[in-house]
N, C-alpha and C. Protein backbone atom coordinates (compact mmCIF):
# COMPACT_ATOMS: atom_id res chain seq x y z
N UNK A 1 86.20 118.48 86.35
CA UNK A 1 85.17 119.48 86.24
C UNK A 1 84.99 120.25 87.55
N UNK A 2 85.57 119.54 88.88
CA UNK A 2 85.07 120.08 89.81
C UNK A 2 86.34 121.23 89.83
N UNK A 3 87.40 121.09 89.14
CA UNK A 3 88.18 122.40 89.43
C UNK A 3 87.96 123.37 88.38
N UNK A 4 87.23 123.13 87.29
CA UNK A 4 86.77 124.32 86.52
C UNK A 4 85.66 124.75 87.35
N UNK A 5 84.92 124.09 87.82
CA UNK A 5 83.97 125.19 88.56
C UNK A 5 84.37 125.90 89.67
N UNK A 6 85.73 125.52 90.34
CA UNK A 6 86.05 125.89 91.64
C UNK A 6 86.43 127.69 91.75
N UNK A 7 86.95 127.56 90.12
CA UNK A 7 87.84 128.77 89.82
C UNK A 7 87.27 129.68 88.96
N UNK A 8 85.75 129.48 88.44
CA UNK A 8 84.83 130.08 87.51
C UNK A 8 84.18 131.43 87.91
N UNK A 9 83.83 131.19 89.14
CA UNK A 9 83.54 132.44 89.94
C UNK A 9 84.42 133.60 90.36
N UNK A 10 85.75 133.03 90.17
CA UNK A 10 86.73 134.01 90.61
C UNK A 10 87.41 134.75 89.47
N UNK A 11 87.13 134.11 87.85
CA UNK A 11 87.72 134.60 87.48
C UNK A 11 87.39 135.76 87.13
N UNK A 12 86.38 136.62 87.25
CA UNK A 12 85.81 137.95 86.78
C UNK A 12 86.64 139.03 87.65
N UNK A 13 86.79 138.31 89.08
CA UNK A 13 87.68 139.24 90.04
C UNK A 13 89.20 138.99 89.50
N UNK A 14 89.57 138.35 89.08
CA UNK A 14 91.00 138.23 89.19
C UNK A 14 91.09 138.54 88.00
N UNK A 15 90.33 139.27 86.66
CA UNK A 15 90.65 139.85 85.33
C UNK A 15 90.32 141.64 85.90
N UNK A 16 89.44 141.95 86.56
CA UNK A 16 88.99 143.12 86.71
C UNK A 16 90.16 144.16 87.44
N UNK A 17 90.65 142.90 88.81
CA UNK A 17 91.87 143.42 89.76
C UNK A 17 93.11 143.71 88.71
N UNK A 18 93.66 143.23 87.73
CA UNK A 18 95.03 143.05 87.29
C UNK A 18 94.81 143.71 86.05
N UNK A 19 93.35 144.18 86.02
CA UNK A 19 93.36 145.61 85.06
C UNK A 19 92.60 144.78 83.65
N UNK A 20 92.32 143.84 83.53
CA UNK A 20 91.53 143.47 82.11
C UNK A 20 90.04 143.77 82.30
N UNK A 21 89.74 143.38 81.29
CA UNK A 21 88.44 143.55 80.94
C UNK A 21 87.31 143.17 81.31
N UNK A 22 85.73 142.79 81.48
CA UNK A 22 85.29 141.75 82.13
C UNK A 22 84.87 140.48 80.56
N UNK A 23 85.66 141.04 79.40
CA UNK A 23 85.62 140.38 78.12
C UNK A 23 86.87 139.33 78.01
N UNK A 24 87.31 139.92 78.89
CA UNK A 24 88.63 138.58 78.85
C UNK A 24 88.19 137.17 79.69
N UNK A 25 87.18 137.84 80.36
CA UNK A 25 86.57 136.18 81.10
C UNK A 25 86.59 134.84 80.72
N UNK A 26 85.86 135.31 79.35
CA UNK A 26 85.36 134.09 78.34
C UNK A 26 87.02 133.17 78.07
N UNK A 27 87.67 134.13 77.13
CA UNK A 27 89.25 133.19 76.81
C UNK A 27 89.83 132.70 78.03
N UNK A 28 89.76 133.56 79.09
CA UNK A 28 90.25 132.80 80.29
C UNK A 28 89.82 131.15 80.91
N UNK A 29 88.59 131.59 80.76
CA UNK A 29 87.56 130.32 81.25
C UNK A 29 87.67 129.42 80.06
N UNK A 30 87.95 129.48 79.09
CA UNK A 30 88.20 128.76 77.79
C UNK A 30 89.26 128.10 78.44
N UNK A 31 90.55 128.76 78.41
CA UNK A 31 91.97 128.04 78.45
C UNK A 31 92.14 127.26 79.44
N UNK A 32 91.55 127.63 80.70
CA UNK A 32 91.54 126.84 81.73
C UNK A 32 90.89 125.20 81.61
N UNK A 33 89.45 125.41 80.66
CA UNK A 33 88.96 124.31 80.15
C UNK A 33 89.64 123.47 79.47
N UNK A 34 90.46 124.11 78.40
CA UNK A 34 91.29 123.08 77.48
C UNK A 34 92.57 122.89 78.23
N UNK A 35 93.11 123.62 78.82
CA UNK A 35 94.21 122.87 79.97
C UNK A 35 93.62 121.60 80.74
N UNK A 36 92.99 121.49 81.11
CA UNK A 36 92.15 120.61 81.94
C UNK A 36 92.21 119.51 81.10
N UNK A 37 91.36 119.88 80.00
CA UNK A 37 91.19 118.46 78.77
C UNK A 37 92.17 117.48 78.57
N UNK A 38 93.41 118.94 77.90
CA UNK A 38 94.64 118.03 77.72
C UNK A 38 95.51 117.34 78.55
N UNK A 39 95.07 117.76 79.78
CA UNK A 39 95.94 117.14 81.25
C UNK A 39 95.65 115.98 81.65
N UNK A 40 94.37 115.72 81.54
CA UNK A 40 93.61 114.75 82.15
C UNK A 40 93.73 113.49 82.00
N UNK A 41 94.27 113.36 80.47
CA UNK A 41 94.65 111.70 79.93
C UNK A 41 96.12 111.34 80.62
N UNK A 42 96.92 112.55 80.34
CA UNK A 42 98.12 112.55 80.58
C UNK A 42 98.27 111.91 82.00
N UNK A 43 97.64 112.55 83.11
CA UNK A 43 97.21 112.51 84.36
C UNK A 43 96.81 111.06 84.90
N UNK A 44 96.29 110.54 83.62
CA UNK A 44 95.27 108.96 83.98
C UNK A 44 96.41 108.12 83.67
N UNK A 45 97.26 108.58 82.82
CA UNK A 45 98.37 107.39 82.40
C UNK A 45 99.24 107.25 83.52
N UNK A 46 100.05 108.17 83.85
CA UNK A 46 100.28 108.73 85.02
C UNK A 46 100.15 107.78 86.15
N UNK A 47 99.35 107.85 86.75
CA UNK A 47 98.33 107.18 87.84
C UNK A 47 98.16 106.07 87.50
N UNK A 48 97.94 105.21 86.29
CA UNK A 48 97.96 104.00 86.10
C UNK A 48 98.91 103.31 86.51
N UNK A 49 100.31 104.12 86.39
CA UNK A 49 101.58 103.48 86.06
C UNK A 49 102.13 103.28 87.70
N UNK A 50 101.71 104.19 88.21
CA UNK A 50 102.62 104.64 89.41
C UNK A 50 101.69 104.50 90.83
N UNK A 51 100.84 104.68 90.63
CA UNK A 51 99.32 104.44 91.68
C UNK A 51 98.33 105.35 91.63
N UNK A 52 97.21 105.87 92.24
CA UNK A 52 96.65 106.70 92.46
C UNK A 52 96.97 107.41 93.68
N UNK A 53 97.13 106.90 94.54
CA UNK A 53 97.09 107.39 95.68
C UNK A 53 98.67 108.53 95.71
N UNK A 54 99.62 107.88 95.26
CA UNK A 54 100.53 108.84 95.43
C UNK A 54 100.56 110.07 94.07
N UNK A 55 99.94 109.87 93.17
CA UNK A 55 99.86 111.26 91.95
C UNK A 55 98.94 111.78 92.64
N UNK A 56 97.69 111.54 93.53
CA UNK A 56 96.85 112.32 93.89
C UNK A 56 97.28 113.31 94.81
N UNK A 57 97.85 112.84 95.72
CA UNK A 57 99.01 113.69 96.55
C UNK A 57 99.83 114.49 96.08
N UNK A 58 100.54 114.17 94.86
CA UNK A 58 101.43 115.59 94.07
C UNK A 58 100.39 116.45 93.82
N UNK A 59 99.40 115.57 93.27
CA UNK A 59 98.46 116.48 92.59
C UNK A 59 97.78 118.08 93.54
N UNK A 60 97.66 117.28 94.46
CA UNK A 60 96.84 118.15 96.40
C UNK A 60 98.02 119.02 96.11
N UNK A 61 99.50 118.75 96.81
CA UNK A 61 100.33 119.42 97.27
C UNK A 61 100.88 120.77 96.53
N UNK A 62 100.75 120.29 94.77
CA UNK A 62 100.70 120.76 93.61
C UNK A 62 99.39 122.31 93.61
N UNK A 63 98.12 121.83 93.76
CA UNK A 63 97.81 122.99 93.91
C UNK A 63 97.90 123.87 95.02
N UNK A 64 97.86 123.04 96.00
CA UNK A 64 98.19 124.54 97.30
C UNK A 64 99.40 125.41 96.85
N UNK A 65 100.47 124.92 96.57
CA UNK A 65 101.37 125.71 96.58
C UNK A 65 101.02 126.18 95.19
N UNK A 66 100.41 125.80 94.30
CA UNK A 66 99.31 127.20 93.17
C UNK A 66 98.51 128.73 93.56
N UNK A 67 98.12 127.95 94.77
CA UNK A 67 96.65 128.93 95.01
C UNK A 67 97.83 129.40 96.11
């Protein structure tokens, strides 16, 4: 949850800049939510198997080189 909120505020700028709407917000902020959902189990199995400490680290390294 803390990365849907991280990216909630930004998304009005980053639909407005690349030319959409400020109506595309909503599906945006949607998909991002259900990406999240479906990741998350996947993510926990993941981490069960292998450790936490080192998926959390793909995970870090994973978004910088996102953002």
């Amino acid at each position: 949850m803390i990365g849907l909120l991280m990216i909630a505020p930004l998304l009005t700028f980053y639909a407005l800049r690349l030319g959409g709407q400020a109506s595309t917000v909503g599906p945006l902020f949607s998909a991002f939510a259900v990406a999240q959902l479906l990741a998350s189990p996947i993510w926990g199995r993941v981490s069960d198997r292998y450790g936490r400490r080192p998926v959390a680290a793909r995970r870090l390294l994973g978004s910088a080189i996102a953002y």
